[in-house]
PDB file of N, CA and C in Angstrom:
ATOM      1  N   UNK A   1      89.339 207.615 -34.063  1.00  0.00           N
ATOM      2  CA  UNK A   1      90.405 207.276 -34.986  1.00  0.00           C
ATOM      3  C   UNK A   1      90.978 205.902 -34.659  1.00  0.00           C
ATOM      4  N   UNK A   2      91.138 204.990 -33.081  1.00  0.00           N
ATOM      5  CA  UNK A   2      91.377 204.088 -33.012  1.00  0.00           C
ATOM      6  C   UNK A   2      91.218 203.219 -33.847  1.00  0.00           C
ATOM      7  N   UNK A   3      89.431 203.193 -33.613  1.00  0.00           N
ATOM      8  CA  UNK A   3      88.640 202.266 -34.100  1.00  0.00           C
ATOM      9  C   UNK A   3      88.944 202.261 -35.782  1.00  0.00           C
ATOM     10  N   UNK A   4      89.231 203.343 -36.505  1.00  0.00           N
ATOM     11  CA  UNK A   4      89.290 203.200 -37.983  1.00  0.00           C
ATOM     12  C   UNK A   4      90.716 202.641 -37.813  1.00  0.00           C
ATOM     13  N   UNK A   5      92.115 202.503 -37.284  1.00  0.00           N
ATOM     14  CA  UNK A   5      92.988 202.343 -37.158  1.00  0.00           C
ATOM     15  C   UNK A   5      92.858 200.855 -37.217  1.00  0.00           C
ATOM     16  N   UNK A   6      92.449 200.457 -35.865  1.00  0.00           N
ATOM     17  CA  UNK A   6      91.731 198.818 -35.542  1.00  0.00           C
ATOM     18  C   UNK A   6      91.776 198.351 -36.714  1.00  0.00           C
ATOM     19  N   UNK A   7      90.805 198.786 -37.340  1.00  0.00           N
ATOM     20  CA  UNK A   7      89.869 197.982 -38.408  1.00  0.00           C
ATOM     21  C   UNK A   7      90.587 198.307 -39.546  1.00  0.00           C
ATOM     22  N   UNK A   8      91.817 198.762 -40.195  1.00  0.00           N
ATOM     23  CA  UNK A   8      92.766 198.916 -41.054  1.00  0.00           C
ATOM     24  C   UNK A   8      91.939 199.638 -42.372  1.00  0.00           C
ATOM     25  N   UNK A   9      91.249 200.925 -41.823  1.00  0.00           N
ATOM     26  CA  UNK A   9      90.405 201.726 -42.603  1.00  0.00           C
ATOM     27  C   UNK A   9      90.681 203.173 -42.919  1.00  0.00           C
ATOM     28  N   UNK A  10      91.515 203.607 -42.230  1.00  0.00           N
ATOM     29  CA  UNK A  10      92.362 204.990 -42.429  1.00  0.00           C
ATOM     30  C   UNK A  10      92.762 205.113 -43.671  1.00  0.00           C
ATOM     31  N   UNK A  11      93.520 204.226 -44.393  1.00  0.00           N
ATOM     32  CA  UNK A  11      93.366 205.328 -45.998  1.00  0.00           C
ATOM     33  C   UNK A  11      92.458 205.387 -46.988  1.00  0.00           C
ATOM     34  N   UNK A  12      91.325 204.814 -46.319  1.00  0.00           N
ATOM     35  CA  UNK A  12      89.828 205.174 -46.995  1.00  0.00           C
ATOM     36  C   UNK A  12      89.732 206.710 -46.982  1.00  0.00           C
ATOM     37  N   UNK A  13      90.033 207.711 -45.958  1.00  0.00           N
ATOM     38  CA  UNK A  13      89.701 208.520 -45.818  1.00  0.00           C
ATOM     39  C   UNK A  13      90.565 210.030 -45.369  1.00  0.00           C
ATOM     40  N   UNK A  14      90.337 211.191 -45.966  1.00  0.00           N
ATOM     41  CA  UNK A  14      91.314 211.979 -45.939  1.00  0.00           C
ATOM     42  C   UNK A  14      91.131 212.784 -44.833  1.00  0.00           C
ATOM     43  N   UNK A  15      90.049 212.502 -44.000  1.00  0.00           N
ATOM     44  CA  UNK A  15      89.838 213.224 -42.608  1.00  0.00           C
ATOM     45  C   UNK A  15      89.156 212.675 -41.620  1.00  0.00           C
ATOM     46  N   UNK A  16      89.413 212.155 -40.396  1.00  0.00           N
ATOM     47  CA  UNK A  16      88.543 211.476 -39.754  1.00  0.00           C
ATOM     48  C   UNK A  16      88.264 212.253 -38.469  1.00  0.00           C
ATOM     49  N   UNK A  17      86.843 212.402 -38.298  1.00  0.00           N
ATOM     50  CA  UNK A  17      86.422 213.293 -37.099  1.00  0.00           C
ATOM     51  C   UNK A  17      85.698 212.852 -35.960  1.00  0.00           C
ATOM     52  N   UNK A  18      86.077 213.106 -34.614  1.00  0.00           N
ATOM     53  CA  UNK A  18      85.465 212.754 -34.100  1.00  0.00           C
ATOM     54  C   UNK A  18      84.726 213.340 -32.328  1.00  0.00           C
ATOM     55  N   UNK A  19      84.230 212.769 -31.361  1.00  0.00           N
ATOM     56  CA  UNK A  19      83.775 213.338 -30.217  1.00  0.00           C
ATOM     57  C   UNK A  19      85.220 214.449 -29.869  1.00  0.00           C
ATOM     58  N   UNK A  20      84.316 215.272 -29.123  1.00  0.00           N
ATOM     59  CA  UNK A  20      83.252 215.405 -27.925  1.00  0.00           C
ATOM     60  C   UNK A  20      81.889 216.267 -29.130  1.00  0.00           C
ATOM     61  N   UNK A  21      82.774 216.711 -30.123  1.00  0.00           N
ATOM     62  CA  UNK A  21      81.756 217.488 -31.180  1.00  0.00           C
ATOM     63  C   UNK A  21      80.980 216.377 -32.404  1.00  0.00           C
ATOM     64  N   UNK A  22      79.945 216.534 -32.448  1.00  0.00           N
ATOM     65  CA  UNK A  22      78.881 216.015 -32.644  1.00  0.00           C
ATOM     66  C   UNK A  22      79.323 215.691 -34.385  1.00  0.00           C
ATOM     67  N   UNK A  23      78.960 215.074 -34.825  1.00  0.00           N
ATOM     68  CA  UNK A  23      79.350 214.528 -36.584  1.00  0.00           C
ATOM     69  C   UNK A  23      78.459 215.966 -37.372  1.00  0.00           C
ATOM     70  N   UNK A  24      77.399 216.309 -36.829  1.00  0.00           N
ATOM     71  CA  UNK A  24      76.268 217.391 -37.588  1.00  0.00           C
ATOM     72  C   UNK A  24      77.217 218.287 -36.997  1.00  0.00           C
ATOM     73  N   UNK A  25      78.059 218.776 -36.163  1.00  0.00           N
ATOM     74  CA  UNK A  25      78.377 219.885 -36.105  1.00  0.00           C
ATOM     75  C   UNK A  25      79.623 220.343 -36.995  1.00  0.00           C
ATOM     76  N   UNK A  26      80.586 218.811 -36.811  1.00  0.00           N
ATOM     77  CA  UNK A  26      81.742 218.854 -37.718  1.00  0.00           C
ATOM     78  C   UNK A  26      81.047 219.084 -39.410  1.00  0.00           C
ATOM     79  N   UNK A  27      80.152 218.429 -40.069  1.00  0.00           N
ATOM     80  CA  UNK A  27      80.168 218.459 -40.808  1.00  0.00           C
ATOM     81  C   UNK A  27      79.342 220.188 -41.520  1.00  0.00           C
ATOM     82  N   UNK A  28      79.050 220.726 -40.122  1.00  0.00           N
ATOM     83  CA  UNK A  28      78.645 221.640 -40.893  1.00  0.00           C
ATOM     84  C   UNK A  28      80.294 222.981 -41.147  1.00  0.00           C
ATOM     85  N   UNK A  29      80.910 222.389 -40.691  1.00  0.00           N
ATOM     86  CA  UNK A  29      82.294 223.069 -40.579  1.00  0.00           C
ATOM     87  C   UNK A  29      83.502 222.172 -41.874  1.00  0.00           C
ATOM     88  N   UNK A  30      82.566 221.647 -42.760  1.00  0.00           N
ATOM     89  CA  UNK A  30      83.876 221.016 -43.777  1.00  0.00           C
ATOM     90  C   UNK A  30      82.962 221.386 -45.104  1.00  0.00           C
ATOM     91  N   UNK A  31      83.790 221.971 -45.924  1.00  0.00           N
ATOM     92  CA  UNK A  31      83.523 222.617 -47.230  1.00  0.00           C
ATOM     93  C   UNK A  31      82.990 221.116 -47.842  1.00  0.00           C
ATOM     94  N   UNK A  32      81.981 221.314 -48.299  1.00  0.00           N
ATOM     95  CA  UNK A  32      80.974 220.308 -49.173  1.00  0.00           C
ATOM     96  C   UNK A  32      81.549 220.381 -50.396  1.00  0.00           C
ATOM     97  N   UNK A  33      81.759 219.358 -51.238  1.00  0.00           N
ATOM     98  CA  UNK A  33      81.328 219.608 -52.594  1.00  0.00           C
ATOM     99  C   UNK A  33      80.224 218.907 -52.733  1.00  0.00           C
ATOM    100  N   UNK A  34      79.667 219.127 -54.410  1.00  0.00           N
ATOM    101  CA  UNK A  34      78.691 218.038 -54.412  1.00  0.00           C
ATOM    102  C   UNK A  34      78.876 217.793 -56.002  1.00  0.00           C
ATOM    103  N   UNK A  35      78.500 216.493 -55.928  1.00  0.00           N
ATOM    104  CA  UNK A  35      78.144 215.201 -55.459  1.00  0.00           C
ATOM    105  C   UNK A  35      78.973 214.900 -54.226  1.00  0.00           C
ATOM    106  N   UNK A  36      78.890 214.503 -53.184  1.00  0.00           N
ATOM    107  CA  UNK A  36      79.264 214.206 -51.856  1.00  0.00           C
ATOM    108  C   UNK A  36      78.522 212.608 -51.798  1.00  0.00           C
ATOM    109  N   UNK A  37      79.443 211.380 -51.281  1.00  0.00           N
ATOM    110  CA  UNK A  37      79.021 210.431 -50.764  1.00  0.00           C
ATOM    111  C   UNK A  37      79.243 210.602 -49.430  1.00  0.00           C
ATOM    112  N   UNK A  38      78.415 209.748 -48.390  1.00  0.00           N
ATOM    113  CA  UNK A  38      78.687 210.083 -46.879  1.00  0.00           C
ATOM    114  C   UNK A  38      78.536 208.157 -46.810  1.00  0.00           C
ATOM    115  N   UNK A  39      79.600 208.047 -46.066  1.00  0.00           N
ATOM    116  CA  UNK A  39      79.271 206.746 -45.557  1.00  0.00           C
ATOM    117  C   UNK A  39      79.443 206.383 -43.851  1.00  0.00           C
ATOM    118  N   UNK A  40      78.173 205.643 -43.617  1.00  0.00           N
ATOM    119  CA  UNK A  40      78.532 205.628 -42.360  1.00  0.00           C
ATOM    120  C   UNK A  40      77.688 204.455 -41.582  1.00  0.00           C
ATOM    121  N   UNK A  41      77.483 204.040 -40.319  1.00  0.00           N
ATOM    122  CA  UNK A  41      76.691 202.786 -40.219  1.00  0.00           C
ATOM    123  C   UNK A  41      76.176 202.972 -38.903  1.00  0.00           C
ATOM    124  N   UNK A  42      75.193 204.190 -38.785  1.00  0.00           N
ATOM    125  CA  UNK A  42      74.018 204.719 -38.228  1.00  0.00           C
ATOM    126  C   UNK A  42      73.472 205.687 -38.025  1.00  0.00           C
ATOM    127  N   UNK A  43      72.073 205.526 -37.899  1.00  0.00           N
ATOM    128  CA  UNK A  43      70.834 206.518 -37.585  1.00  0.00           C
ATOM    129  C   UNK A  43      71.511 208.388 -38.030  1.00  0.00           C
ATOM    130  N   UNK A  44      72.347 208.468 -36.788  1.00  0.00           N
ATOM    131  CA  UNK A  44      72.772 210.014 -36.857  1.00  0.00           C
ATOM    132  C   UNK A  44      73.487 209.771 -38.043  1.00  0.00           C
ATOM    133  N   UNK A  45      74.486 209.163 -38.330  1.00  0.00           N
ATOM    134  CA  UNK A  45      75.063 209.237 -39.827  1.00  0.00           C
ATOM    135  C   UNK A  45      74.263 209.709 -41.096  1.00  0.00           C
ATOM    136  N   UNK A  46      73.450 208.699 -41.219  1.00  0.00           N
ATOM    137  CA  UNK A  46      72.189 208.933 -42.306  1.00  0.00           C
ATOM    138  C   UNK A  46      71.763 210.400 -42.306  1.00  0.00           C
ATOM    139  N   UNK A  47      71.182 210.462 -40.875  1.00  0.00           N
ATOM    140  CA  UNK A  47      70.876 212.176 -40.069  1.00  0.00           C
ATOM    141  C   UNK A  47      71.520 213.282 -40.886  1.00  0.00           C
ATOM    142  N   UNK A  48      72.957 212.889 -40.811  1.00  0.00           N
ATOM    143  CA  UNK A  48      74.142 214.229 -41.171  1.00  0.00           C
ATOM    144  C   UNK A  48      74.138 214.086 -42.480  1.00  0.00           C
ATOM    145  N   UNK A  49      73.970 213.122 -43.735  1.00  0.00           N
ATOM    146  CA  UNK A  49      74.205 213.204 -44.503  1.00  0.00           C
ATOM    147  C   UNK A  49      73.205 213.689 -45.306  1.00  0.00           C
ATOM    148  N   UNK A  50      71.965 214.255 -44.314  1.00  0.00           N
ATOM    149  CA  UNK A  50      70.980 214.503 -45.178  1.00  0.00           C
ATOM    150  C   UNK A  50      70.938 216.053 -44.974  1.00  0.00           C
ATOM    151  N   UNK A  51      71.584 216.284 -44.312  1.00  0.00           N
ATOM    152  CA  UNK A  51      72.103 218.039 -43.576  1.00  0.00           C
ATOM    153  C   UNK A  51      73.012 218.366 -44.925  1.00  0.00           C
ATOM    154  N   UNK A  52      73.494 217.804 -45.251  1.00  0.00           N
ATOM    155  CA  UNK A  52      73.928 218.093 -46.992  1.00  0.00           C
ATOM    156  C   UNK A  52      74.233 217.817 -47.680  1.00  0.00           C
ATOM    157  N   UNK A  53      72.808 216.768 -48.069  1.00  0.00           N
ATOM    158  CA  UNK A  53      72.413 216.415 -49.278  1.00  0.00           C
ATOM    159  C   UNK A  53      73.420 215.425 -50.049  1.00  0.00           C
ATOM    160  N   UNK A  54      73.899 215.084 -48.867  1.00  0.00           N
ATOM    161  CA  UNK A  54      74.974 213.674 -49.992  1.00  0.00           C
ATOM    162  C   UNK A  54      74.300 212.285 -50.172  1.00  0.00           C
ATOM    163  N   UNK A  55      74.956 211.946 -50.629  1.00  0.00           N
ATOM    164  CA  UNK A  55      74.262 210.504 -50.938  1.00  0.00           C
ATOM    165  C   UNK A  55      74.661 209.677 -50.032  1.00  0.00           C
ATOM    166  N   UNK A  56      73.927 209.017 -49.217  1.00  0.00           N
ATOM    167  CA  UNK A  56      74.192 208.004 -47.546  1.00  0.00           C
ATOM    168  C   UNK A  56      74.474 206.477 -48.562  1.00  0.00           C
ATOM    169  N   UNK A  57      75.550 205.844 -47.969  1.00  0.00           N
ATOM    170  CA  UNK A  57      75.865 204.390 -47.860  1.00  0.00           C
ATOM    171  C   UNK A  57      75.899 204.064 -46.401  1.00  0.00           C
ATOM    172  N   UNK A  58      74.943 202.704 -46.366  1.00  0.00           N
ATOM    173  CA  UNK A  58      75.011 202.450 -44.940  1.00  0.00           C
ATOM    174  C   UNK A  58      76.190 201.412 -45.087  1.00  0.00           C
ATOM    175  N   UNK A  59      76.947 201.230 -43.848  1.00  0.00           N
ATOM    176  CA  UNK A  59      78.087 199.565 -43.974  1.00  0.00           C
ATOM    177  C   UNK A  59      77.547 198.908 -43.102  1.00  0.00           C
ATOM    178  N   UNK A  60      77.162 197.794 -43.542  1.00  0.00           N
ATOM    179  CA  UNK A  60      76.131 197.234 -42.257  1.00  0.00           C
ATOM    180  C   UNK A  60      77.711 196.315 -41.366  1.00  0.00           C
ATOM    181  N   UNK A  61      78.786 196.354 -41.907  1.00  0.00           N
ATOM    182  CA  UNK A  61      79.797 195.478 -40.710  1.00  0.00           C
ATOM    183  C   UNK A  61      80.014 195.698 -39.306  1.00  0.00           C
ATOM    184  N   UNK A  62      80.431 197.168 -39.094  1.00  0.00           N
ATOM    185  CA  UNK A  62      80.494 197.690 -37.837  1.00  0.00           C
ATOM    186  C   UNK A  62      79.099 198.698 -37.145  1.00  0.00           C
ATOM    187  N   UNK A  63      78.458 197.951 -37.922  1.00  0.00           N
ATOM    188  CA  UNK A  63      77.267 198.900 -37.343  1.00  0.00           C
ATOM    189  C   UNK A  63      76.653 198.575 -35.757  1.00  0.00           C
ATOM    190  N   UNK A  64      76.256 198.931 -34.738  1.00  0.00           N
ATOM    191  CA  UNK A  64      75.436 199.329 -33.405  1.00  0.00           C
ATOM    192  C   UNK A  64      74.066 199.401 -33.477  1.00  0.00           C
ATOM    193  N   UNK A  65      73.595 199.705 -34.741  1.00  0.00           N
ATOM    194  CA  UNK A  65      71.979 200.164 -35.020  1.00  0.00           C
ATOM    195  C   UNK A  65      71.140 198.588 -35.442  1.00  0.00           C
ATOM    196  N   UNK A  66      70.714 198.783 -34.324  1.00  0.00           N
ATOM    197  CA  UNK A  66      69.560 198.093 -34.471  1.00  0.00           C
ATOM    198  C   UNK A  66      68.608 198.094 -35.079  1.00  0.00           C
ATOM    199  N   UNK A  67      67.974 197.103 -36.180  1.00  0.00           N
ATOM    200  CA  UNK A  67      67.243 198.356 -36.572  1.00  0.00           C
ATOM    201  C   UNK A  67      67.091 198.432 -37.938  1.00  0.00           C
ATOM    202  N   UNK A  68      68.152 198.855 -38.400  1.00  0.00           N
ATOM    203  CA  UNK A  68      68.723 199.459 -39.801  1.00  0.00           C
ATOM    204  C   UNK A  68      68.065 198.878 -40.716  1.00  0.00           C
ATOM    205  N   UNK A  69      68.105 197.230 -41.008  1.00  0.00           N
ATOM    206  CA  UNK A  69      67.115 196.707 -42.065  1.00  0.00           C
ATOM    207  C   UNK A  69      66.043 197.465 -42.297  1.00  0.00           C
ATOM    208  N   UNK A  70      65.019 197.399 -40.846  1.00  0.00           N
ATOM    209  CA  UNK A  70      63.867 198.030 -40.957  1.00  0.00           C
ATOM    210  C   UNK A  70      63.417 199.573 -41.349  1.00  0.00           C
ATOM    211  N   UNK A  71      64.423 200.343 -40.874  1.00  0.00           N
ATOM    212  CA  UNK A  71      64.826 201.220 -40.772  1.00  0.00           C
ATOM    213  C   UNK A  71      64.636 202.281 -42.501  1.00  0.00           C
ATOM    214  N   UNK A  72      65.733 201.271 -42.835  1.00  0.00           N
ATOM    215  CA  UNK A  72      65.771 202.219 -44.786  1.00  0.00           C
ATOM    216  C   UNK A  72      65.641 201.294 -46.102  1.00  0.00           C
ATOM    217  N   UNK A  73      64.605 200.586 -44.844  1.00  0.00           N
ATOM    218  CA  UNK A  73      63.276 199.608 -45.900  1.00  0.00           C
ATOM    219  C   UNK A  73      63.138 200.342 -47.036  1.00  0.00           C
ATOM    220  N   UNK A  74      62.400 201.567 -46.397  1.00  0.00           N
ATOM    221  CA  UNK A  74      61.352 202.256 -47.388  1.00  0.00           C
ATOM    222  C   UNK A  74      62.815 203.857 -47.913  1.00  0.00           C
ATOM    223  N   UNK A  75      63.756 203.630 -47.989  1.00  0.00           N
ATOM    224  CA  UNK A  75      64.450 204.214 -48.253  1.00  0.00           C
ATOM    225  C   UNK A  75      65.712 203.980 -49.640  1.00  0.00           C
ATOM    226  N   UNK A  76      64.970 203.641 -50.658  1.00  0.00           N
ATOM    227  CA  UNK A  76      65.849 203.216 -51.892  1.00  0.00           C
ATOM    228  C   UNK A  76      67.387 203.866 -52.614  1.00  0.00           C
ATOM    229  N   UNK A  77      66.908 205.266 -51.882  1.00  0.00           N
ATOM    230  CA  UNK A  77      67.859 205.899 -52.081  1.00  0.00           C
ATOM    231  C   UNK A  77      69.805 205.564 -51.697  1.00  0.00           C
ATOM    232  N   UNK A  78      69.126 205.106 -50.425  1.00  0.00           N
ATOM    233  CA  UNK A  78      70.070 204.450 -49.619  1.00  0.00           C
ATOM    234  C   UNK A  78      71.323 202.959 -50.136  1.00  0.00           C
ATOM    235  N   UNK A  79      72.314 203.395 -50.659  1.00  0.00           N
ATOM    236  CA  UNK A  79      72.886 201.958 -50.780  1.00  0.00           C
ATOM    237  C   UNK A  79      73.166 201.408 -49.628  1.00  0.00           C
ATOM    238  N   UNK A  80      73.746 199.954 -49.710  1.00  0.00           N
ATOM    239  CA  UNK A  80      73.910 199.291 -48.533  1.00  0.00           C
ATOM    240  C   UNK A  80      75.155 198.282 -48.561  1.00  0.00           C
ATOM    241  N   UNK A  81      75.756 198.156 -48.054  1.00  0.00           N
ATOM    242  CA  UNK A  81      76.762 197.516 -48.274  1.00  0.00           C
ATOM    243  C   UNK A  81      77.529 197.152 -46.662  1.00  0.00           C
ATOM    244  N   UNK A  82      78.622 195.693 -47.300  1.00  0.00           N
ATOM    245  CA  UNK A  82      79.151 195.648 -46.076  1.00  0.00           C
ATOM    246  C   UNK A  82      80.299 196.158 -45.470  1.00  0.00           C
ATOM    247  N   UNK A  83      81.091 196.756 -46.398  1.00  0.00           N
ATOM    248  CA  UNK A  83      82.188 197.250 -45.623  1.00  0.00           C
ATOM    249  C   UNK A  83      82.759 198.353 -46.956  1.00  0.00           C
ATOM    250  N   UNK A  84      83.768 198.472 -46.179  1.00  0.00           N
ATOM    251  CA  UNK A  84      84.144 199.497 -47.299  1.00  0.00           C
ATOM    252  C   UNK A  84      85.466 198.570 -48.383  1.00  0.00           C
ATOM    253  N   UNK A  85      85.410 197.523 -48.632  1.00  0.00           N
ATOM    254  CA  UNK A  85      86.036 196.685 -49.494  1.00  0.00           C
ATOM    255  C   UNK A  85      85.046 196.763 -50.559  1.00  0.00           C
ATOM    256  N   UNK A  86      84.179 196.814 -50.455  1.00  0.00           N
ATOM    257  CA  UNK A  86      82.417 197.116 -51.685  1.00  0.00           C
ATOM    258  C   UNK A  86      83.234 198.256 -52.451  1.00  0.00           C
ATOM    259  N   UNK A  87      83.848 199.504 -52.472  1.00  0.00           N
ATOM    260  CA  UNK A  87      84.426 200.085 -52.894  1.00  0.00           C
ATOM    261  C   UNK A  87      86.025 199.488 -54.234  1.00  0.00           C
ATOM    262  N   UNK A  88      86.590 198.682 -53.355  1.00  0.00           N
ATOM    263  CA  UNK A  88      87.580 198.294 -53.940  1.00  0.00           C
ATOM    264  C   UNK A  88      87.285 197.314 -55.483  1.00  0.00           C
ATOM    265  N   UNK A  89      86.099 197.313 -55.556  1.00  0.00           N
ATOM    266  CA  UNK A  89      85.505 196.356 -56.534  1.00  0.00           C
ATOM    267  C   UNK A  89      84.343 196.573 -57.778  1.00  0.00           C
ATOM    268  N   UNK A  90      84.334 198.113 -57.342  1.00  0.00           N
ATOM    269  CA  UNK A  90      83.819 198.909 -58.634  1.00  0.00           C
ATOM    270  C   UNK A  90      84.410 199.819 -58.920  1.00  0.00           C
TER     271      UNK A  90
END
């Protein structure tokens, strides 16, 4: 929660979860709807969002993953974007 704090990203979001429990475990413990967007900016992110079936946005700003270009090359499904200001503008 710091880090979303830091980065002045908290009212993007109406729940923010985090360690020692795993993102796949939280998320299998939060009522889905669907259509569900999942946004997030790595590997396991993508991972969890495919555990149910939402639609993955990667943010490539704060991302760690190395990689990632190559990564969801072959993955169209995938939007991509840099931050979550990409939001404020559609």
């Amino acid at each position: 929660k710091a880090l979303f704090e830091k980065n002045n990203i908290t009212s993007f979001f109406k729940g923010i979860y985090g360690g020692p429990v795993s993102k796949k475990e939280h998320i299998k413990k939060i009522p889905i709807q669907q259509p569900c967007l999942y946004v997030g900016d790595s590997k396991v992110d993508y991972e969890t969002a495919q555990l149910v079936d939402a639609h993955f946005t990667f943010m490539t700003r704060y991302t760690q993953f190395d990689g990632w270009a190559d990564f969801f090359e072959d993955k169209p499904e995938v939007t991509i974007i840099p931050d979550l200001t990409y939001f404020s503008r559609i």
